[in-house]
PDB file of N, CA and C in Angstrom:
ATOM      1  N   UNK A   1     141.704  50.965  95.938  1.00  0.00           N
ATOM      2  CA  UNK A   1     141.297  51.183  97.320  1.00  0.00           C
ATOM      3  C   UNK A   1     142.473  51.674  98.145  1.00  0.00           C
ATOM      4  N   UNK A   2     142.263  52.533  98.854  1.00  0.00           N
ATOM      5  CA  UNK A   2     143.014  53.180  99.715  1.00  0.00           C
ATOM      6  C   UNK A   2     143.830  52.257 101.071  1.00  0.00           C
ATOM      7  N   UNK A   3     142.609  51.229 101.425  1.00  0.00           N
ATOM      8  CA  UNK A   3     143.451  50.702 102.386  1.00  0.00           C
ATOM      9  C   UNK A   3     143.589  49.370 102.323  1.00  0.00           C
ATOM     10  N   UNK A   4     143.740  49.141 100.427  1.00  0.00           N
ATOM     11  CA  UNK A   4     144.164  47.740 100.073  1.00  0.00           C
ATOM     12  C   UNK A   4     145.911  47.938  99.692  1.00  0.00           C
ATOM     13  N   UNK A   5     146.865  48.498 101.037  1.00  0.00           N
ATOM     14  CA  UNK A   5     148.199  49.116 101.077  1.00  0.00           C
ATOM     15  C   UNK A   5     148.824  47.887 102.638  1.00  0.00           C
ATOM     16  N   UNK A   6     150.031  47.804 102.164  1.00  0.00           N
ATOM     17  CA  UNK A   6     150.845  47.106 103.223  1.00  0.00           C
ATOM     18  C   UNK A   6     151.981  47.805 103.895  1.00  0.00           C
ATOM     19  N   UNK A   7     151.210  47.988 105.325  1.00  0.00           N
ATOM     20  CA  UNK A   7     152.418  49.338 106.530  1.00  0.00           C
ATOM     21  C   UNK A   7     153.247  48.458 107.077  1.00  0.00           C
ATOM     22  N   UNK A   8     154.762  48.349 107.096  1.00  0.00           N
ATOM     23  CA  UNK A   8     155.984  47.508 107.473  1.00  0.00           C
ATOM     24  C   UNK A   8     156.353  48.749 108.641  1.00  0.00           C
ATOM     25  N   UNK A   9     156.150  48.528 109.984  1.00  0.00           N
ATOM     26  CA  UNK A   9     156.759  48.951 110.728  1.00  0.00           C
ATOM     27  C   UNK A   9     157.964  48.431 111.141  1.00  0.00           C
ATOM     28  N   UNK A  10     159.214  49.137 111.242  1.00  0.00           N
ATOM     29  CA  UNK A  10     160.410  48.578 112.139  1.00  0.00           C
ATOM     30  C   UNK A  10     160.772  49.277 113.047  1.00  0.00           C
ATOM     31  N   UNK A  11     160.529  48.849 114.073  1.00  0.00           N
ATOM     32  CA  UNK A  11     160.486  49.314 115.337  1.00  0.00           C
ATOM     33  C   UNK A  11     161.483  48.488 116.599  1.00  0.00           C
ATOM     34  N   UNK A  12     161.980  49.226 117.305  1.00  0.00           N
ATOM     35  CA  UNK A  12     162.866  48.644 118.475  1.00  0.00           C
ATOM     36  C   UNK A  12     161.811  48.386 119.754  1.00  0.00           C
ATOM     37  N   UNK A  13     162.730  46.493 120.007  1.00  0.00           N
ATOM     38  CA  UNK A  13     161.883  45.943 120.818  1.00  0.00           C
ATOM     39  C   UNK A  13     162.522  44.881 121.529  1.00  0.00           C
ATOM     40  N   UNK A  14     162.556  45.679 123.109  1.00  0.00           N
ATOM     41  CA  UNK A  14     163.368  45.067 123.635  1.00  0.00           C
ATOM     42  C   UNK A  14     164.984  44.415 123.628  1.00  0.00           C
ATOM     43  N   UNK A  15     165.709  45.299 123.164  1.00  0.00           N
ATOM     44  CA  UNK A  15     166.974  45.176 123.003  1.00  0.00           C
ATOM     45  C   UNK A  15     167.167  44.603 120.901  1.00  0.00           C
ATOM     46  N   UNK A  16     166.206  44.478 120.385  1.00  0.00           N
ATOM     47  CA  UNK A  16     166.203  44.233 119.075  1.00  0.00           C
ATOM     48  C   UNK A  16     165.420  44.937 118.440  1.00  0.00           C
ATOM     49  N   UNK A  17     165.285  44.750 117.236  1.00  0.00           N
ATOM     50  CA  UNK A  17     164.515  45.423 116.114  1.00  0.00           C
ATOM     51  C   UNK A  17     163.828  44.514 115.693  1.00  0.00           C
ATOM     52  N   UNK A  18     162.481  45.178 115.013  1.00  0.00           N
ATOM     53  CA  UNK A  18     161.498  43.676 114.223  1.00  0.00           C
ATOM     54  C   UNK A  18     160.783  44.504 113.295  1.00  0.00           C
ATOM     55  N   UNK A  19     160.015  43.710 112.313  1.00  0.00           N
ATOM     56  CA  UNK A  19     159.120  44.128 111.314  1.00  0.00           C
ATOM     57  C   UNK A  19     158.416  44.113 111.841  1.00  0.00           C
ATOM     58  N   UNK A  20     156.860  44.231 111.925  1.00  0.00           N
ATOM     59  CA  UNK A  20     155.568  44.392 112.072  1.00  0.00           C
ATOM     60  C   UNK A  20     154.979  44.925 111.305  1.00  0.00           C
ATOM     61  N   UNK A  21     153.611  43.862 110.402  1.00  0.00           N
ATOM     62  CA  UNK A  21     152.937  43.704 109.311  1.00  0.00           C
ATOM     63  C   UNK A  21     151.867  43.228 109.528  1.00  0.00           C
ATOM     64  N   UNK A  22     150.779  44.244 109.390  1.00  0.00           N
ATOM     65  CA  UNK A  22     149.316  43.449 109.527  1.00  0.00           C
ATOM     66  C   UNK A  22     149.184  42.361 111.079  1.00  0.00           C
ATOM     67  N   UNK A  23     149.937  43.035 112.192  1.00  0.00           N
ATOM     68  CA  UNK A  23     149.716  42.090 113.597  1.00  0.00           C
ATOM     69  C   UNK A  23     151.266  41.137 113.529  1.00  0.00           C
ATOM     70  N   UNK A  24     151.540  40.912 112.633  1.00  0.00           N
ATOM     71  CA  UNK A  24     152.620  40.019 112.566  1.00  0.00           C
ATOM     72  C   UNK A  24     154.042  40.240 112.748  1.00  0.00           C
ATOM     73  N   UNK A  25     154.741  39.604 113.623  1.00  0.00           N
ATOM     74  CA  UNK A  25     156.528  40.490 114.113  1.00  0.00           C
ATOM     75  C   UNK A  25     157.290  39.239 113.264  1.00  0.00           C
ATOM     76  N   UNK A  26     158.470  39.623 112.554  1.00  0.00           N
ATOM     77  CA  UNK A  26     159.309  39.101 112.462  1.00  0.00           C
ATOM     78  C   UNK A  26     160.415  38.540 113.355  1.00  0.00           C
ATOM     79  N   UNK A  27     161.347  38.282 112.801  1.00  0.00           N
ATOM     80  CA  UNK A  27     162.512  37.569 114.106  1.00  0.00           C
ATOM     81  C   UNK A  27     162.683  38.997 114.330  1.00  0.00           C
ATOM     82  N   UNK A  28     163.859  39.063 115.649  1.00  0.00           N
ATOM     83  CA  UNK A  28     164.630  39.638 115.553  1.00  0.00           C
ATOM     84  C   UNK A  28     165.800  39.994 114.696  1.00  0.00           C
ATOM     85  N   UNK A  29     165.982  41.511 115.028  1.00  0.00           N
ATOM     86  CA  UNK A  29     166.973  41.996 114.408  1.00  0.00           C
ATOM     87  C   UNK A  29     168.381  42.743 115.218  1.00  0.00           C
ATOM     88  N   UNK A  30     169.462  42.605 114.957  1.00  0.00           N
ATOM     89  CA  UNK A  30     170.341  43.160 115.914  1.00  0.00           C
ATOM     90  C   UNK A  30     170.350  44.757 115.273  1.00  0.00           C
ATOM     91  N   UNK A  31     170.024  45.186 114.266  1.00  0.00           N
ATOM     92  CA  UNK A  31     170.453  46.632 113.024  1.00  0.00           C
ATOM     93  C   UNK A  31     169.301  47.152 113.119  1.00  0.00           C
ATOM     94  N   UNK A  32     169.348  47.881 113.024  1.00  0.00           N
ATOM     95  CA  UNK A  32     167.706  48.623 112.414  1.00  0.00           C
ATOM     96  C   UNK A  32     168.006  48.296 110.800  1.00  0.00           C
ATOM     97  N   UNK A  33     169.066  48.686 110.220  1.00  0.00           N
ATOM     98  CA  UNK A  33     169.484  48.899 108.873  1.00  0.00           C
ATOM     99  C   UNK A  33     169.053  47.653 108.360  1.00  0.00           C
ATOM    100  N   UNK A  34     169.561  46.630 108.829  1.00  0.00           N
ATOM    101  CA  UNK A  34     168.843  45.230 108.150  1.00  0.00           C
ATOM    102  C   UNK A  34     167.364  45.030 108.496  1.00  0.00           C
ATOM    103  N   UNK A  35     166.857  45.796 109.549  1.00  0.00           N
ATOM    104  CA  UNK A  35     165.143  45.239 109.332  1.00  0.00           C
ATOM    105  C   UNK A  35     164.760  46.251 108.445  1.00  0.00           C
ATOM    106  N   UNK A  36     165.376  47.393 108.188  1.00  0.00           N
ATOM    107  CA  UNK A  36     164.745  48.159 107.097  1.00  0.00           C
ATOM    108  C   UNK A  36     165.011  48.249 105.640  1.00  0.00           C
ATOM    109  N   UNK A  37     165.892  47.274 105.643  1.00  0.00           N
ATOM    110  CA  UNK A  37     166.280  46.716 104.315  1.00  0.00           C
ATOM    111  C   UNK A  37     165.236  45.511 104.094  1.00  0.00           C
ATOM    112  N   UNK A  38     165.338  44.408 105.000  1.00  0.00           N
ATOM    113  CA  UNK A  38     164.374  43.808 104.697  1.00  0.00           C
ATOM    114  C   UNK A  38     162.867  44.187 104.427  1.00  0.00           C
ATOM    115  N   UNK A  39     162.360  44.921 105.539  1.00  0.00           N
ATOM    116  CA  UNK A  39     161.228  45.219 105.221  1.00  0.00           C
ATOM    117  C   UNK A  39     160.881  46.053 103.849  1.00  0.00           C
ATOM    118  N   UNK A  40     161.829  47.343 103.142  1.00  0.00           N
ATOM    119  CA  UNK A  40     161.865  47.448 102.070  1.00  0.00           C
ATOM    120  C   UNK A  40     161.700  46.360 100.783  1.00  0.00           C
ATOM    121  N   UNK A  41     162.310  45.184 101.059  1.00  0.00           N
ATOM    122  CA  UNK A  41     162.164  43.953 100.144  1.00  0.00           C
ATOM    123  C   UNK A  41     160.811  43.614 100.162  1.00  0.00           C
ATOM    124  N   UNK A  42     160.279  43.416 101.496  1.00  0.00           N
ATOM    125  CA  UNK A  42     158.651  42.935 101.376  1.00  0.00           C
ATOM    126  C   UNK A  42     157.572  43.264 100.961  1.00  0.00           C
ATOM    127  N   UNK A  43     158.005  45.069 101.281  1.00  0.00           N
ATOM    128  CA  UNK A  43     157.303  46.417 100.846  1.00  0.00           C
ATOM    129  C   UNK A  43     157.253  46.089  98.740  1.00  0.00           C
ATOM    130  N   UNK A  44     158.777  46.307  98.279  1.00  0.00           N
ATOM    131  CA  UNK A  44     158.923  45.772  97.248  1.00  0.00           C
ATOM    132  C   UNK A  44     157.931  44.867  96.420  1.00  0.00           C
ATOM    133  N   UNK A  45     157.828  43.818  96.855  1.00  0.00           N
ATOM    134  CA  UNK A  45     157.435  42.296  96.658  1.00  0.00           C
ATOM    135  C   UNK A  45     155.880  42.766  96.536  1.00  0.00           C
ATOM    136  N   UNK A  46     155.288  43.088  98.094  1.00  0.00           N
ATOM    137  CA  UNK A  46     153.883  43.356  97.833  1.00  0.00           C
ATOM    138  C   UNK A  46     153.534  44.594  96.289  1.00  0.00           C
ATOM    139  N   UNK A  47     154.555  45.291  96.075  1.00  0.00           N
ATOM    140  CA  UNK A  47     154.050  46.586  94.940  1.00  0.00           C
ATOM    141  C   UNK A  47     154.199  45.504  93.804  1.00  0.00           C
ATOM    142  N   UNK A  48     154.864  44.596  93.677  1.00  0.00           N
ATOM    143  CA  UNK A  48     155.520  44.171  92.780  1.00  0.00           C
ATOM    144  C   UNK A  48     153.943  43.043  92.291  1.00  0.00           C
ATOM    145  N   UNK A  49     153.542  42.723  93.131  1.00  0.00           N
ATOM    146  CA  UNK A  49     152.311  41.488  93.427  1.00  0.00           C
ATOM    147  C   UNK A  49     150.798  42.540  93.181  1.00  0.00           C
ATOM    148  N   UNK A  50     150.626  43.918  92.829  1.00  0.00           N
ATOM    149  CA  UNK A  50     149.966  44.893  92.799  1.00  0.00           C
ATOM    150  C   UNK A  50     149.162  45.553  94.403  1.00  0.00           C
ATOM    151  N   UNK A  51     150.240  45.310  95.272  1.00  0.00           N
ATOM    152  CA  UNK A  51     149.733  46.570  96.627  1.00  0.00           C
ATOM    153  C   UNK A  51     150.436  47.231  97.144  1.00  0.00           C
ATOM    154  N   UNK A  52     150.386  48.260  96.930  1.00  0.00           N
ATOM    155  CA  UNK A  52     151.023  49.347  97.044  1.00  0.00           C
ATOM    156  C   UNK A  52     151.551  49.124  98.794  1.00  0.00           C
ATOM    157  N   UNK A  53     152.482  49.836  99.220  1.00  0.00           N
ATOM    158  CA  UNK A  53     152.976  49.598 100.724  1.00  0.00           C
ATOM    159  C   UNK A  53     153.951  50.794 100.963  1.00  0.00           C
ATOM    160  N   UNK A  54     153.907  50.529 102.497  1.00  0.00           N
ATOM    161  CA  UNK A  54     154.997  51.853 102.691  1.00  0.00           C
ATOM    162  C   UNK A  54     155.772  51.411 104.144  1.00  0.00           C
ATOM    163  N   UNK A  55     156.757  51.631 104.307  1.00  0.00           N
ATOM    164  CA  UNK A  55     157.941  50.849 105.511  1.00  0.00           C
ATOM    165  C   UNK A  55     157.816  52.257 105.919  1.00  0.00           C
ATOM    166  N   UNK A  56     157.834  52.169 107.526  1.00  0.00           N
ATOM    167  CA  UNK A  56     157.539  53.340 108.326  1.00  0.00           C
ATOM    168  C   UNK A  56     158.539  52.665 109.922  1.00  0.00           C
ATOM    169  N   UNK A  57     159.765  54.202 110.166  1.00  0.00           N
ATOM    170  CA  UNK A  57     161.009  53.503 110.837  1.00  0.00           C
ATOM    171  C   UNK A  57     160.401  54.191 112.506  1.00  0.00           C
ATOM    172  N   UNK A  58     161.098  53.476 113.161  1.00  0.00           N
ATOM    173  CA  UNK A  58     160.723  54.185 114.403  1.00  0.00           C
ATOM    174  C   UNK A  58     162.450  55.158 114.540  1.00  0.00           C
ATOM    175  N   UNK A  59     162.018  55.875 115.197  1.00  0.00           N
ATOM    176  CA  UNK A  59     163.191  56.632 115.272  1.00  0.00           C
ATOM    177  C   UNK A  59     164.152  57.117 116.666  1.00  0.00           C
ATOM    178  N   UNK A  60     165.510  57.099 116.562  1.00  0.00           N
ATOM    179  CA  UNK A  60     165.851  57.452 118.225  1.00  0.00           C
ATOM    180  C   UNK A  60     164.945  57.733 119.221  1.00  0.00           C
ATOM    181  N   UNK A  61     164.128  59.018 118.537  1.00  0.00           N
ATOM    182  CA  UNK A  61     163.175  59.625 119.895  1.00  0.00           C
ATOM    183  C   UNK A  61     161.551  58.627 119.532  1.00  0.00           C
ATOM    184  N   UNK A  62     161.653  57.858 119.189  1.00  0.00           N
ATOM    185  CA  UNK A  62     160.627  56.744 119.440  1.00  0.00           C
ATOM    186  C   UNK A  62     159.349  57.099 118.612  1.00  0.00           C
ATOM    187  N   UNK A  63     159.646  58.477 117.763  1.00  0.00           N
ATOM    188  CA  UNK A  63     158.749  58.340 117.144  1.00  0.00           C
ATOM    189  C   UNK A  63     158.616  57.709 115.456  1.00  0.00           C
ATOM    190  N   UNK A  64     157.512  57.463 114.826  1.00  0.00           N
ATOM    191  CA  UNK A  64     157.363  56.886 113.992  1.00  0.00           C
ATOM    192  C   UNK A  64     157.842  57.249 112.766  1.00  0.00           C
ATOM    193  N   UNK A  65     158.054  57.904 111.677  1.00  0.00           N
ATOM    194  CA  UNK A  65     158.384  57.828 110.467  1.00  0.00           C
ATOM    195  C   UNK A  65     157.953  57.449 109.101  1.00  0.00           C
ATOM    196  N   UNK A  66     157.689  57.830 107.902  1.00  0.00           N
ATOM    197  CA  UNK A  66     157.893  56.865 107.156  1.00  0.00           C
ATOM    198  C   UNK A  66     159.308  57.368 106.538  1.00  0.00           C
ATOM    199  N   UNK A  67     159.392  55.976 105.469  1.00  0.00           N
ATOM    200  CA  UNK A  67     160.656  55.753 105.240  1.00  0.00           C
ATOM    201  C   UNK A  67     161.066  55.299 104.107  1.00  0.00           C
ATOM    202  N   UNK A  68     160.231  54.846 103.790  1.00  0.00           N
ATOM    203  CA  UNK A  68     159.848  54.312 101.533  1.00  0.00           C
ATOM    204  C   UNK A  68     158.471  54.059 101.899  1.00  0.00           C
ATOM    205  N   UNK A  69     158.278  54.430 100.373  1.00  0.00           N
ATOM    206  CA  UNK A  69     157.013  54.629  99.796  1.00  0.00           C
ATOM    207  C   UNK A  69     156.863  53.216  98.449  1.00  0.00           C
ATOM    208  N   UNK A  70     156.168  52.606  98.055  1.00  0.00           N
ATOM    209  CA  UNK A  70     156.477  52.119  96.924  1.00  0.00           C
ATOM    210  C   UNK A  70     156.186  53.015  95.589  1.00  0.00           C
ATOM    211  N   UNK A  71     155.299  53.713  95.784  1.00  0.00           N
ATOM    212  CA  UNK A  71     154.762  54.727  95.151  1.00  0.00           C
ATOM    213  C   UNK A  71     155.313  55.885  94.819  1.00  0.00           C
ATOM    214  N   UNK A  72     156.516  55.949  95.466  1.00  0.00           N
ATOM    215  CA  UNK A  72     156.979  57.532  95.429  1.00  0.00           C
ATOM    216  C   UNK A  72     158.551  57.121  95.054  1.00  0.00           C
ATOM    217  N   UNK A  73     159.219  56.315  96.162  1.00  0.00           N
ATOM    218  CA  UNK A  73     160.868  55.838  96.197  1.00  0.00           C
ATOM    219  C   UNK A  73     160.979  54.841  95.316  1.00  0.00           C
ATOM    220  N   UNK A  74     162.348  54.569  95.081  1.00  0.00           N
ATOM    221  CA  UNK A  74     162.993  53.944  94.220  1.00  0.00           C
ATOM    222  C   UNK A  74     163.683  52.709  95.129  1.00  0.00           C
ATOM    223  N   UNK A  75     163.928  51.497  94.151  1.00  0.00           N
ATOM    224  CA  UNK A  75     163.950  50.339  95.061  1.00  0.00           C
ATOM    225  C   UNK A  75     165.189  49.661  94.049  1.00  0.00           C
ATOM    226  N   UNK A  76     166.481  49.233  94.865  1.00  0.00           N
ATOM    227  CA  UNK A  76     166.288  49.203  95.996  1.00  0.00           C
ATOM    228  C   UNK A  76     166.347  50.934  96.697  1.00  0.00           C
ATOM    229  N   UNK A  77     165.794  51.495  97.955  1.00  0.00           N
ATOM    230  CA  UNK A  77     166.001  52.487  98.471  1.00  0.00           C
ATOM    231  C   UNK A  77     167.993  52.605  98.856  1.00  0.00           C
ATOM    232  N   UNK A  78     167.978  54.274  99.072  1.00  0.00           N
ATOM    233  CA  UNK A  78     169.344  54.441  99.194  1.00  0.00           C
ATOM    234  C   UNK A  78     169.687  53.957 101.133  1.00  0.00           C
ATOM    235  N   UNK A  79     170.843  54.025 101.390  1.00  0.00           N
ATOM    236  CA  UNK A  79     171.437  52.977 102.704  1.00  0.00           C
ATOM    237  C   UNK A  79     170.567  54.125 103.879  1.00  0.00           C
ATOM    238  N   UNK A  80     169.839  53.732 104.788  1.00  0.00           N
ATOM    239  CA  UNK A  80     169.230  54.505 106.040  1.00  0.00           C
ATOM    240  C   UNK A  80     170.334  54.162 107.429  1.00  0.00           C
ATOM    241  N   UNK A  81     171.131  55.805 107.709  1.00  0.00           N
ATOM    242  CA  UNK A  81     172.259  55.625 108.337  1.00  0.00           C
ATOM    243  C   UNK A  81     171.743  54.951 109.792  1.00  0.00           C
ATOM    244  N   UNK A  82     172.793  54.837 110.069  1.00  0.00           N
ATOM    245  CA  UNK A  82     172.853  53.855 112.154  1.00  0.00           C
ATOM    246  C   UNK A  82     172.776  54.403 112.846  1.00  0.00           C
ATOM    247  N   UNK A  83     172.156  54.319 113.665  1.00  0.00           N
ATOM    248  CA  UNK A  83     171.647  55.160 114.965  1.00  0.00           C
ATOM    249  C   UNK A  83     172.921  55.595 115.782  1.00  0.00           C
TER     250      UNK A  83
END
């Protein structure tokens, strides 16, 4: 099924960064680099558990991205530079 897939947004919020998964925010983050490392891990975990997922970054100009694939990239993914 197409939309049996897990979307990890990391997105800037309010002076931090967070995951967002299915409605759900993580802590804060001070990096983008560490919420998108993490969220890569979760992304990971779910392919790993059989559902496919994809981490999608928000970007300087606020727009969205994706950013690993489980399906396509290699894990761990290579370092996503600092704003």
């Amino acid at each position: 099924r197409v939309m049996d897939r897990s979307h990890y947004y990391v997105m800037f919020d309010g002076g931090s960064w967070k995951i967002q998964c299915d409605g759900e925010n993580s802590e804060p983050y001070a990096r983008r680099h560490d919420a998108f490392k993490d969220a890569v891990a979760l992304a990971h975990l779910d392919e790993t558990n059989g559902r496919g997922a994809a981490v999608i970054v928000q970007g300087a100009d606020e727009v969205f991205r994706p950013a690993w694939d489980s399906a396509t990239d290699v894990y761990p993914p290579p370092l996503v530079p600092e704003l």
